[in-house]
Protein backbone atom coordinates (compact mmCIF):
# COMPACT_ATOMS: atom_id res chain seq x y z
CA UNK A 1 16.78 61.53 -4.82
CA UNK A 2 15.88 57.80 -4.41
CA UNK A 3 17.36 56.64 -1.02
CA UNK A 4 19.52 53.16 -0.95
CA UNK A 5 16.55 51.82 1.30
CA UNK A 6 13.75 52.31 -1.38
CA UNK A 7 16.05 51.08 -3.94
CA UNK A 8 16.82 47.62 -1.81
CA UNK A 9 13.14 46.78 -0.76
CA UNK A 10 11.70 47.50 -4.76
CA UNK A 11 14.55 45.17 -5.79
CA UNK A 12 13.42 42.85 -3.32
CA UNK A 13 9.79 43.25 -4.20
CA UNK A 14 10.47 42.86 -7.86
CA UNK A 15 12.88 39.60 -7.46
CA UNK A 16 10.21 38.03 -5.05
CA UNK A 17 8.10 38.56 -8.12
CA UNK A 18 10.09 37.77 -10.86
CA UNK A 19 11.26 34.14 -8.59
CA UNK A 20 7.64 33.34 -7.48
CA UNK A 21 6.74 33.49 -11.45
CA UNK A 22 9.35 31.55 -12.47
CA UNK A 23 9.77 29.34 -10.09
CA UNK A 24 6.03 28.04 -10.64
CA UNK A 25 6.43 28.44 -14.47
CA UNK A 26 10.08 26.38 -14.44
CA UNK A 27 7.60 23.18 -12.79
CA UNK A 28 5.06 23.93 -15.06
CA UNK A 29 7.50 23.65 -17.90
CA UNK A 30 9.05 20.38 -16.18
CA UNK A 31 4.90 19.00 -16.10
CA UNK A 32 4.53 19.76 -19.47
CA UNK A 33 7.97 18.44 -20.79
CA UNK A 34 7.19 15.39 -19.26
CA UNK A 35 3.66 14.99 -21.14
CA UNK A 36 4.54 16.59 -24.46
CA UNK A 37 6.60 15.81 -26.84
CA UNK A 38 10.13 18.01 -27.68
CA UNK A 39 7.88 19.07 -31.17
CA UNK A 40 5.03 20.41 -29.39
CA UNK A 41 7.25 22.85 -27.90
CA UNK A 42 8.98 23.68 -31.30
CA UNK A 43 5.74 24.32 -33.16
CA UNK A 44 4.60 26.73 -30.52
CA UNK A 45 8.20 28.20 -30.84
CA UNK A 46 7.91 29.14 -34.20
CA UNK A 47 4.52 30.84 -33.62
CA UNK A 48 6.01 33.46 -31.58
CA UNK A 49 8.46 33.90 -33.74
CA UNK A 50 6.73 36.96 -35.33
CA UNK A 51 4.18 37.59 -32.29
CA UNK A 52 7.30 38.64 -30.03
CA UNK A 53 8.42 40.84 -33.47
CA UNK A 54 4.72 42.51 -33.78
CA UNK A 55 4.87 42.47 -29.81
CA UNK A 56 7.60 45.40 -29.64
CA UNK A 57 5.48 47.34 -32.24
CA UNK A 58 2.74 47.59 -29.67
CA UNK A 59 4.42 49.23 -26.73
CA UNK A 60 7.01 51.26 -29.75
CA UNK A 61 9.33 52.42 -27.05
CA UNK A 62 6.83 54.65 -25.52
CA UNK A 63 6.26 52.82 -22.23
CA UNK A 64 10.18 53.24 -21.37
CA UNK A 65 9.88 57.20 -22.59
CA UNK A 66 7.53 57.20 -19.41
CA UNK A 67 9.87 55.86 -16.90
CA UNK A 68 12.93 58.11 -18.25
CA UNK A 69 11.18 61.36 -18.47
CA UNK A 70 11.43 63.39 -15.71
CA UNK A 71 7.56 64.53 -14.35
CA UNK A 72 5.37 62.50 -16.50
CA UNK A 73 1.81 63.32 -15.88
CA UNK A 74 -2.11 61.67 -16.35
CA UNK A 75 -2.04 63.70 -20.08
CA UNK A 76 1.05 61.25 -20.68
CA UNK A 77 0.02 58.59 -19.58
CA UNK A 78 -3.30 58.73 -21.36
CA UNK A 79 -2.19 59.11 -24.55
CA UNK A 80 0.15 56.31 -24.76
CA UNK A 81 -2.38 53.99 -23.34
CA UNK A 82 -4.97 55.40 -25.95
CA UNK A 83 -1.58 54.63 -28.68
CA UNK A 84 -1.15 51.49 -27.79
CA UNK A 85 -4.59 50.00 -27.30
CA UNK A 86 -4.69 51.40 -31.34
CA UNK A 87 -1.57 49.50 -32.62
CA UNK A 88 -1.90 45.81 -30.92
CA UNK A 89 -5.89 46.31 -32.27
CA UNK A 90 -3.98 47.51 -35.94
CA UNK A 91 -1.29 44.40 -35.16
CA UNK A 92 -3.81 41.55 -33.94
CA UNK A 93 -5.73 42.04 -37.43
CA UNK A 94 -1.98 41.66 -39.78
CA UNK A 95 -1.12 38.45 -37.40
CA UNK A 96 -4.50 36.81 -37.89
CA UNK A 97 -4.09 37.71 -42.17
CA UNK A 98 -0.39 36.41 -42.37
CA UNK A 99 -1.36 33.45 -40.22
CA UNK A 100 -1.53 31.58 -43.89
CA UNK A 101 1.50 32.90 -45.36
CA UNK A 102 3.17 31.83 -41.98
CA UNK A 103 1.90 28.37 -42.17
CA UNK A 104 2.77 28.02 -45.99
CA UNK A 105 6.14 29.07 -45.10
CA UNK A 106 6.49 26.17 -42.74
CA UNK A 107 4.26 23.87 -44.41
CA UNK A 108 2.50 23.12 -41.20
CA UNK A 109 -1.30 23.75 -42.08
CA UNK A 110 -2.35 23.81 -38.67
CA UNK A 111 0.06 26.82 -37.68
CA UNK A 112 -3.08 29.19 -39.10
CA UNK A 113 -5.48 28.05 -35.72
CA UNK A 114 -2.76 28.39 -33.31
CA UNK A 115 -1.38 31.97 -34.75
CA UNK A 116 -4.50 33.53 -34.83
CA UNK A 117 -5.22 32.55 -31.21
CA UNK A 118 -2.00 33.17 -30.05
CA UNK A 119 -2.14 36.41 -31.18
CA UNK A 120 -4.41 37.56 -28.57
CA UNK A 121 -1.61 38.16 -26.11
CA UNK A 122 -1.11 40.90 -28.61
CA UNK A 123 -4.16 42.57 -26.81
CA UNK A 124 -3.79 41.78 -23.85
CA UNK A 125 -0.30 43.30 -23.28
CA UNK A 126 -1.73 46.19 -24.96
CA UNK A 127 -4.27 46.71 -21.98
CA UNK A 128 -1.56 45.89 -19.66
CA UNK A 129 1.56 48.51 -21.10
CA UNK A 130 1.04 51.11 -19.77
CA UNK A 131 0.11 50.00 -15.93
CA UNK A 132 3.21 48.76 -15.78
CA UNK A 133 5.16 51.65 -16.92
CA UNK A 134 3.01 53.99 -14.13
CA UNK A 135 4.39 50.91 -11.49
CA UNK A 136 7.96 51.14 -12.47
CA UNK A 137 7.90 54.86 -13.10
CA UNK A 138 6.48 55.06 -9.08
CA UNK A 139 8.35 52.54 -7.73
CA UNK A 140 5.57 50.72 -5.94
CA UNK A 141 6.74 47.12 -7.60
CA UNK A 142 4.69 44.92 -5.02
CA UNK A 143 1.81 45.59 -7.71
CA UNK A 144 4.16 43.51 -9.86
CA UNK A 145 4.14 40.52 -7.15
CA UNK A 146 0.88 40.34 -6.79
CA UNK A 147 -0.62 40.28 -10.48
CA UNK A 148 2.68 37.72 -11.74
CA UNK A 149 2.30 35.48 -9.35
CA UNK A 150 -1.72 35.29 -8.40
CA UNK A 151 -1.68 34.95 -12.75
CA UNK A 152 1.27 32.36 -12.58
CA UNK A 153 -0.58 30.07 -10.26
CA UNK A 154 -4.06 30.25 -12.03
CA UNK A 155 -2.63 29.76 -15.57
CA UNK A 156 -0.14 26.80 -14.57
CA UNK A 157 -3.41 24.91 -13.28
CA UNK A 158 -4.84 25.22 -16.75
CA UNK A 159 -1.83 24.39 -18.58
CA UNK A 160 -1.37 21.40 -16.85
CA UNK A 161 -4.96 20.15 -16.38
CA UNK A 162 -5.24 20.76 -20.41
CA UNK A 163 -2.48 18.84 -20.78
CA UNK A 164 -3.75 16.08 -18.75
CA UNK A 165 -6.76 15.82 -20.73
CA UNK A 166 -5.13 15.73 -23.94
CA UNK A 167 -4.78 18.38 -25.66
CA UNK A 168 -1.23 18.46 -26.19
CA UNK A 169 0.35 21.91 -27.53
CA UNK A 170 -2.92 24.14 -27.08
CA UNK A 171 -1.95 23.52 -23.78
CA UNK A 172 0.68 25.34 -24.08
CA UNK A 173 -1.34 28.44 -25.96
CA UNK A 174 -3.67 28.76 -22.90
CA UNK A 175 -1.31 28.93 -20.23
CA UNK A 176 0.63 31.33 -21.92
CA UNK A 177 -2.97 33.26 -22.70
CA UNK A 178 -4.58 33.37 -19.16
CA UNK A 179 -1.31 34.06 -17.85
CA UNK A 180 -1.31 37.16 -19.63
CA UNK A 181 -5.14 37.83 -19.30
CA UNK A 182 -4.96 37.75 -15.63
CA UNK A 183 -1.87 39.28 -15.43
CA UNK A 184 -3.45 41.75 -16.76
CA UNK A 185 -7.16 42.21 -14.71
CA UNK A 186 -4.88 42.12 -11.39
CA UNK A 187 -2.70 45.01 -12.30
CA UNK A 188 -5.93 46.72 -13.06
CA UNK A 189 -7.34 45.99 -9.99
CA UNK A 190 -3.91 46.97 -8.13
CA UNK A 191 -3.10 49.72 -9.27
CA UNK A 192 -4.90 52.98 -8.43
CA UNK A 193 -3.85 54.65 -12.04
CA UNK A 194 -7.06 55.12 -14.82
CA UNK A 195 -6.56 56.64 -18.31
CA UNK A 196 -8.51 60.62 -18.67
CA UNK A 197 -10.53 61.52 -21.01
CA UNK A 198 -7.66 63.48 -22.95
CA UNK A 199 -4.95 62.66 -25.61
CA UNK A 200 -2.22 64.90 -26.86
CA UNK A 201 -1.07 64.78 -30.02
CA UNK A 202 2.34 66.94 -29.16
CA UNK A 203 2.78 64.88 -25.86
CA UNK A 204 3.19 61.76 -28.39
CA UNK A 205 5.63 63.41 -30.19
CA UNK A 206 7.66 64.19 -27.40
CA UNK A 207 7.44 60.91 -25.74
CA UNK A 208 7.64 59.35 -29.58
CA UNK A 209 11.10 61.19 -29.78
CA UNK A 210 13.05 59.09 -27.35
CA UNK A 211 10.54 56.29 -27.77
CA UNK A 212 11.34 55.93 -31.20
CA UNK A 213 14.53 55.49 -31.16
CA UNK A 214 14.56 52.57 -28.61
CA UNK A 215 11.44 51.24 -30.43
CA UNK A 216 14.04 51.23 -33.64
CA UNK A 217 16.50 49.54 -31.40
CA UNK A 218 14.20 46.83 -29.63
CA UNK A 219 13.14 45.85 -33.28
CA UNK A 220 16.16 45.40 -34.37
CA UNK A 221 17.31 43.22 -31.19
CA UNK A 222 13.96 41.16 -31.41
CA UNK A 223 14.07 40.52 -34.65
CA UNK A 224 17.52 39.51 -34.50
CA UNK A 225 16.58 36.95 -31.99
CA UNK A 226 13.44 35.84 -33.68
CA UNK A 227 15.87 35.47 -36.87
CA UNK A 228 17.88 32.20 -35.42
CA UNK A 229 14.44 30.56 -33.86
CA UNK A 230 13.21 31.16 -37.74
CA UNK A 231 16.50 29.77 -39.51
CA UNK A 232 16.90 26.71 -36.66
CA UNK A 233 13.38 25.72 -37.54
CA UNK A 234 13.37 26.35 -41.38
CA UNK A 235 16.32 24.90 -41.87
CA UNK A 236 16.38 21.81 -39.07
CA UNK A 237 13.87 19.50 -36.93
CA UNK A 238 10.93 21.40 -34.85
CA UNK A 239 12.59 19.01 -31.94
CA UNK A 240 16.01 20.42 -32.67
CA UNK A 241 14.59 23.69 -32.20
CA UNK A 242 12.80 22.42 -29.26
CA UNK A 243 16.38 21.32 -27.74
CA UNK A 244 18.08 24.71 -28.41
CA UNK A 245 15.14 26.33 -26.73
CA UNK A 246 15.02 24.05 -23.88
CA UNK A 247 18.79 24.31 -23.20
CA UNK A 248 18.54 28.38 -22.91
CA UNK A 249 14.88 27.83 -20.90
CA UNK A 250 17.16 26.81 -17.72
CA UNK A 251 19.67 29.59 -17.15
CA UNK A 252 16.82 31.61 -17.97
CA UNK A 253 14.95 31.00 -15.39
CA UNK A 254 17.86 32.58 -12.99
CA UNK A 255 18.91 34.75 -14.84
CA UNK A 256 15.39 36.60 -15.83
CA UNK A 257 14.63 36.95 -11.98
CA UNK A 258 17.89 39.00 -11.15
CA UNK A 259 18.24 40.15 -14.57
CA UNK A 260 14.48 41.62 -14.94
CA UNK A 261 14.51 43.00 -11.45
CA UNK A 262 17.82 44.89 -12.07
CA UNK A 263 16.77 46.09 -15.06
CA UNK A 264 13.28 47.72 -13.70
CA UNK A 265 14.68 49.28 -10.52
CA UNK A 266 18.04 51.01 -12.56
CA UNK A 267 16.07 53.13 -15.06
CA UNK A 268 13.71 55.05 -12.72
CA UNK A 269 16.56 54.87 -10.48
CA UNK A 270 18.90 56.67 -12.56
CA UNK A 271 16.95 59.13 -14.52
CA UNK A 272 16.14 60.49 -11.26
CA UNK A 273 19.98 61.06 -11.05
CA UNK A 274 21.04 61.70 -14.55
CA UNK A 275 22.08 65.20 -13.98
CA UNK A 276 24.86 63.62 -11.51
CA UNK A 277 26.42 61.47 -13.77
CA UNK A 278 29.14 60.68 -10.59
CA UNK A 279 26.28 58.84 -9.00
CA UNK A 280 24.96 57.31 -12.37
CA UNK A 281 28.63 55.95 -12.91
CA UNK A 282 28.72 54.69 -9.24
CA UNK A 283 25.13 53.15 -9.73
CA UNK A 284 26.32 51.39 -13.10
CA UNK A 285 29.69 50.36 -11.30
CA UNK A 286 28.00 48.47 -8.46
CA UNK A 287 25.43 47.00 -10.52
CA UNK A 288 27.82 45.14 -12.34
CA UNK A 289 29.78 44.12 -9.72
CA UNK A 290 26.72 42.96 -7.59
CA UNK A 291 25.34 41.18 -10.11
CA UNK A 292 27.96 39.27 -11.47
CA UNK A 293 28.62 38.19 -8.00
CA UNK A 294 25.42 36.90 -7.65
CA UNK A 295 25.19 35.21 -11.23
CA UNK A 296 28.24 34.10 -12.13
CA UNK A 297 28.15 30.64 -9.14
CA UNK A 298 24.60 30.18 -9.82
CA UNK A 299 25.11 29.71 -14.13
CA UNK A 300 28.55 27.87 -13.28
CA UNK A 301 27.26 25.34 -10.58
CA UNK A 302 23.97 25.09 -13.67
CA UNK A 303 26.66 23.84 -16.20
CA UNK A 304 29.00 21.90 -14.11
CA UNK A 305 25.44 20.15 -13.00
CA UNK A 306 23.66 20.41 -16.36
CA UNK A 307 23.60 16.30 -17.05
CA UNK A 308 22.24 15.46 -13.79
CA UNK A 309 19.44 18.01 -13.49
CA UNK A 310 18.32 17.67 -17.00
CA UNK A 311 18.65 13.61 -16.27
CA UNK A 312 16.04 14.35 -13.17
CA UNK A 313 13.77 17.06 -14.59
CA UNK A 314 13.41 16.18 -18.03
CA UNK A 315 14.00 12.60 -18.16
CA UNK A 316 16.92 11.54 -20.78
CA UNK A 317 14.73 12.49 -24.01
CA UNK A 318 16.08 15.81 -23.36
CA UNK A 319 19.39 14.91 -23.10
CA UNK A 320 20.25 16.40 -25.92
CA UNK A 321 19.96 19.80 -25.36
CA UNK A 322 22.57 19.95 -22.04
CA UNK A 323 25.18 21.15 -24.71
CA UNK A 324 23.10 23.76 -25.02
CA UNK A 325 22.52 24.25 -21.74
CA UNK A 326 25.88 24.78 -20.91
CA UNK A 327 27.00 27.29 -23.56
CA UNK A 328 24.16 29.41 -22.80
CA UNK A 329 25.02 29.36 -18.93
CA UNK A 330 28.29 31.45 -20.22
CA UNK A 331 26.50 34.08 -22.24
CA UNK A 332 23.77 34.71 -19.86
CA UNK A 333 25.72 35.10 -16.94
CA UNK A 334 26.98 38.18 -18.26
CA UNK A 335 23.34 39.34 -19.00
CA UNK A 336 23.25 42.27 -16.15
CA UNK A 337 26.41 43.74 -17.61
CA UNK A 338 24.43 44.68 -20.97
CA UNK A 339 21.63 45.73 -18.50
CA UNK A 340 23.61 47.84 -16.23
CA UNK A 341 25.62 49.60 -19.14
CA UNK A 342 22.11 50.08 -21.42
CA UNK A 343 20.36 51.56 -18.84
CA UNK A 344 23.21 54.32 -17.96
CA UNK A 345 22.65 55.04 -21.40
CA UNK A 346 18.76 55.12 -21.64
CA UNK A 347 18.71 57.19 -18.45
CA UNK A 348 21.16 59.81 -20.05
CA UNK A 349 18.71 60.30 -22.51
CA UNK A 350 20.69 58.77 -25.17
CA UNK A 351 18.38 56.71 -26.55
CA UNK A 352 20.28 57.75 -30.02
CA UNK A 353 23.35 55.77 -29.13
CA UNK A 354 21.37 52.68 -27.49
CA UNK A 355 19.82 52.55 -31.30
CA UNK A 356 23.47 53.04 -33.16
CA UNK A 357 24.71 49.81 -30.10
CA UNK A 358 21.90 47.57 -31.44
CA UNK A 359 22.48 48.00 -35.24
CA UNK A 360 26.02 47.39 -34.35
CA UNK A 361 25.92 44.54 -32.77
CA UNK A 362 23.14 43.16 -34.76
CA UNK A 363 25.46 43.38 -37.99
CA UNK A 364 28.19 41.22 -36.13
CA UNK A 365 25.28 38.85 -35.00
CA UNK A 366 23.88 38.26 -38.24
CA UNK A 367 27.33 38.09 -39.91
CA UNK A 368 28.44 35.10 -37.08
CA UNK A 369 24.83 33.76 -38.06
CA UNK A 370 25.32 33.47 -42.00
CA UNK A 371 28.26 31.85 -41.18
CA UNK A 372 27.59 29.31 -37.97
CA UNK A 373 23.85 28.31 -39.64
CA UNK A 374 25.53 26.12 -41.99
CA UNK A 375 26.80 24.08 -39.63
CA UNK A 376 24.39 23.20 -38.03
CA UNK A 377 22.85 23.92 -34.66
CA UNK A 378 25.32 23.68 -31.86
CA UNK A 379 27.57 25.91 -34.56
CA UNK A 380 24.57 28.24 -34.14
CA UNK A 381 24.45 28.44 -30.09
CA UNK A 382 28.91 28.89 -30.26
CA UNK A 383 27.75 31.72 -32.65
CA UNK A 384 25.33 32.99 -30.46
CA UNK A 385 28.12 33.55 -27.33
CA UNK A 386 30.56 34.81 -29.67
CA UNK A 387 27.77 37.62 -30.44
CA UNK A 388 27.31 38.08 -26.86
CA UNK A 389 31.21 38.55 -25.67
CA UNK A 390 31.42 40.95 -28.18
CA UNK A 391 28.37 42.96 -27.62
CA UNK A 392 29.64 43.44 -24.10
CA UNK A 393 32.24 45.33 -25.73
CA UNK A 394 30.18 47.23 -27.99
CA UNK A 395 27.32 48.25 -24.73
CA UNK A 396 30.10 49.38 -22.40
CA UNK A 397 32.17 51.46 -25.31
CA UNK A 398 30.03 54.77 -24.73
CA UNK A 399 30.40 54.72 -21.36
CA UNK A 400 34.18 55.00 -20.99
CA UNK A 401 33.39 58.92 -22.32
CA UNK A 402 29.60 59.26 -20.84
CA UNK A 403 30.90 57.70 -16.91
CA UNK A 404 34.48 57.05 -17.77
CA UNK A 405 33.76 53.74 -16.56
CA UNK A 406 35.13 51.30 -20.42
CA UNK A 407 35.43 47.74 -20.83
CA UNK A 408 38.52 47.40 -19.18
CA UNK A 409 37.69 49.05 -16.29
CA UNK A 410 34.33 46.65 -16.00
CA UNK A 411 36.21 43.50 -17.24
CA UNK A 412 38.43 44.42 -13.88
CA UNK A 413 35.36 44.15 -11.28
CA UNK A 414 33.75 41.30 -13.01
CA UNK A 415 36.95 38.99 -13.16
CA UNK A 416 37.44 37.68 -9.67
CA UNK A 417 33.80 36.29 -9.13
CA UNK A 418 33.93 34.44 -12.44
CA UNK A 419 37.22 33.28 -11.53
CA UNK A 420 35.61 31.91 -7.68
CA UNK A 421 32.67 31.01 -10.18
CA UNK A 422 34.50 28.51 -11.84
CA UNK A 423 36.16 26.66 -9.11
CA UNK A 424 32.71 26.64 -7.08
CA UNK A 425 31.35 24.90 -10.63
CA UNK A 426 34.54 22.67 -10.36
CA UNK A 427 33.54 21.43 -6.72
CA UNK A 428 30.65 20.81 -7.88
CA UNK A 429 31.55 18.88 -10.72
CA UNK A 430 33.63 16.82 -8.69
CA UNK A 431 30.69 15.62 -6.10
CA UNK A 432 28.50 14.30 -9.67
CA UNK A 433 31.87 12.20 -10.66
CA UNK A 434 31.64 10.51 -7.40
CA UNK A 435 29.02 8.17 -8.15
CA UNK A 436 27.84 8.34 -4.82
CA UNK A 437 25.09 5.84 -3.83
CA UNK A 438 21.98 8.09 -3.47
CA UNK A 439 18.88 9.41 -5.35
CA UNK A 440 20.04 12.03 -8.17
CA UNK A 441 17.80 14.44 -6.76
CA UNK A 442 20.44 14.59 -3.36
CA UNK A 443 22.97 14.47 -5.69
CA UNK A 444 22.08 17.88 -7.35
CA UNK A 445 20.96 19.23 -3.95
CA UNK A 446 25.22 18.28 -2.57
CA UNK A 447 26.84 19.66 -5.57
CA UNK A 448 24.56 22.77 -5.44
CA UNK A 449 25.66 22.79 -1.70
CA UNK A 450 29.44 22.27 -2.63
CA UNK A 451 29.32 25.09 -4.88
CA UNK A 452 27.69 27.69 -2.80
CA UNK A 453 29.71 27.03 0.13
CA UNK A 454 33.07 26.98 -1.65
CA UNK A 455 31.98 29.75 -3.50
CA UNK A 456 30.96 32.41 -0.28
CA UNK A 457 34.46 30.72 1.08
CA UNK A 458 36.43 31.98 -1.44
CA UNK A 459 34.94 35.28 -1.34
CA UNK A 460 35.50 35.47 2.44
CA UNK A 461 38.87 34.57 1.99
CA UNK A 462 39.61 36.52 -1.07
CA UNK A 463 37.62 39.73 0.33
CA UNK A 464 35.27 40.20 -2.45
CA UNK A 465 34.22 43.69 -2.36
CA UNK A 466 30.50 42.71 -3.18
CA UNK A 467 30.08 40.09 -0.39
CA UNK A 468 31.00 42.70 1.59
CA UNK A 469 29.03 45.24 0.32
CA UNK A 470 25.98 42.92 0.00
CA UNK A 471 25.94 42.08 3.76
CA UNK A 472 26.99 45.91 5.04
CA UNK A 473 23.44 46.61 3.26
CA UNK A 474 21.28 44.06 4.22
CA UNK A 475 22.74 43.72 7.68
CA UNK A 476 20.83 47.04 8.93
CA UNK A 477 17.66 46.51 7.30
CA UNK A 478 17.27 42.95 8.64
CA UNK A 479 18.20 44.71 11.95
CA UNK A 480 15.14 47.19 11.71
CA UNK A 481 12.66 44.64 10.45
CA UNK A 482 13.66 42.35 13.40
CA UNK A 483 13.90 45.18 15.61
């Protein structure tokens, strides 16, 4: 059993990772906004378009099989790395023969160049797979810090210096390339796990069984998502694109940090537990609860803000894509919820209902898309919450029978910190209509100040169950560190 202790400081190692990363990408991205045009940033959109498809092909489910069963072994291990070095190889050579198609398609000539490079990262996360399954799957996630943000610092300085030097998008392709690359050669170095000399055919099958099914399911969802980047940029402007993508890139960036550390602590967390499904309910149930508290101020203070930080960041070329911004504050916010409630699944071993959710919700998605697409792209990004209100619904449905812990019950605990939420994002609002006489940037930093404080308030007052919890567990291990 995996004490509370171990489970705080890997979630701490893991955020410190996933904040450090994004933290330095989100100024990179601000650098490069500010040299490049909106376009540039479309066109490279569209390339990964079918890269991120392909990209789910090459881990095919098999990396999270790892993490949920129960003793996985070197044999394992082996032969998945051996699998997937095969299929991004087998993957890398269709990308770099569609490249023309793809370009055709968009009648952009010089997508071929940038595809085929691009592609690479193909490879690369092919090396890199199954290191960080053996990480998760052990729990020793200060690997993770280490490779993400040594490769984070080296590939911004490239980005930007290429950038400086003029040559606008490729920029872009060789940050995102030696980010992976060393990425990669760090976790190598890092991490005391090497592939044997062995490879089981009947251990792939095993591992394929569960694997499949969420390699089904993460198809499906990827593609899906893929699907509106490809209509938004058939259909409209590379810069509109650019806009849409720019306007999700910000709650993103906090989101992805709790979000992604959440997500890699609760699997190996609770397949360690899933023969008590008591403490996989209770592990589900705070989850939630914790992490709504925590999002749910920073997305709202984000919107209520949105003008004035894009304004300052961006400059007011990007205005455009604060709409955006704002409606995609909403449906991330409630990102951990799908997290907490997949994962009780996945660590169940019911990989077979995670696959029946996705195809699911993926037929409501695409039937809001037909429908929104025509008109026109803020239609698109209303769709696009719709779709994500609803598949909250459709992820937590199983688990009112598997946890007896439904919708109802969840829309209960989540409910009072959206409602503080929304009055801290109020407050805030209310200090940028002031017109106050000082630099935006202090503007920003007050209603960010504003928010927080009237947020903790509130819960103080109101006796929100996760402020409480939040500081009960921290409390003692600050004690013992100080100590």
């Amino acid at each position: 059993m995996v004490s509370t202790n171990q489970v705080i400081i890997n979630f701490i190692w893991k955020f410190m990772e996933r904040t450090g990363s994004q933290l330095i990408s989100f100024f990179v991205s601000i650098i490069l906004a500010r040299l490049l045009m909106p376009a540039d940033y479309g066109i490279i959109a569209l390339c990964m378009v079918f890269i991120s498809i392909l990209q789910v092909f090459a881990d095919s489910g098999l990396g999270t099989a790892l993490i949920q069963k129960k003793d996985p072994d070197d044999l394992d291990f082996s032969t998945v790395f051996y699998t997937n070095i095969l299929l991004a190889l087998f993957l890398y050579v269709i990308m770099y023969l569609l490249a023309p198609l793809i370009a055709d398609f968009y009648s952009m000539p010089d997508l071929v160049s940038l595809i085929r490079v691009l592609s690479l990262v193909l490879l690369i996360n092919g090396l890199r797979n199954v290191q960080q399954s053996y990480v998760s799957k052990h729990m020793i996630f200060k690997r993770f810090f280490y490779s993400t943000l040594i490769a984070s610092i080296f590939s911004a300085v490239i980005g930007i210096s290429m950038a400086y030097t003029g040559f606008g998008m490729w920029a872009l392709v060789a940050q995102q390339l030696s980010n992976g690359l060393i990425a990669t050669i760090v976790l190598w170095w890092t991490v005391p796990w090497r592939p044997i000399y062995a490879y089981s055919l009947s251990r792939l099958k095993e591992l394929f069984s569960f694997g499949s099914k969420l390699l089904a399911a993460m198809l499906i969802s990827n593609a899906y998502d893929q699907l509106w980047q490809l209509v938004i940029g058939k259909l409209y402007s590379p810069a509109s694109l650019a806009f849409f993508n720019q306007g999700q890139k910000f709650p993103q960036v906090i989101v992805t940090n709790i979000n992604a550390s959440i997500d890699s602590i609760l699997l190996p967390t609770m397949a360690n537990e899933q023969d008590h499904r008591e403490r996989v309910r209770d592990m589900t149930r705070r989850a939630i609860k914790t992490s709504i508290f925590i999002m749910a101020p920073m997305m709202m203070v984000l919107a209520f803000s949105s003008t004035n930080v894009v304004t300052l960041v961006l400059t007011e070329k990007w205005l455009p894509c604060v709409p955006f911004l704002c409606i995609f504050c909403i449906d991330y916010m409630f990102w951990p919820v799908h997290t907490a409630n997949l994962n009780a699944i996945n660590a169940l071993g019911r990989s077979d209902i995670f696959l029946k959710l996705e195809i699911l919700k993926k037929a409501v998605g695409l039937s809001v898309l037909f429908f929104t697409m025509q008109y026109g792209v803020m239609a698109m990004a209303y769709g696009m919450l719709l779709t994500g209100v609803l598949s909250q619904i459709i992820n937590s449905w199983p688990n009112r029978k598997l946890l007896g812990y439904g919708y109802l019950y969840q829309l209960r605990d989540l409910l009072p910190s959206i409602a503080l939420a929304v009055l801290a994002g109020a407050a805030a609002y209310g200090i940028g209509m002031m017109q106050l006489p000082m630099h935006l940037a202090f503007v920003i930093a007050l209603q960010v100040i504003v928010g927080v404080v009237t947020y903790l308030a509130l819960s103080y007052l109101f006796r929100i169950d996760s402020l409480l919890y939040l500081i009960q567990t921290i409390k003692p291990i600050i004690a013992r560190k100080l100590g």
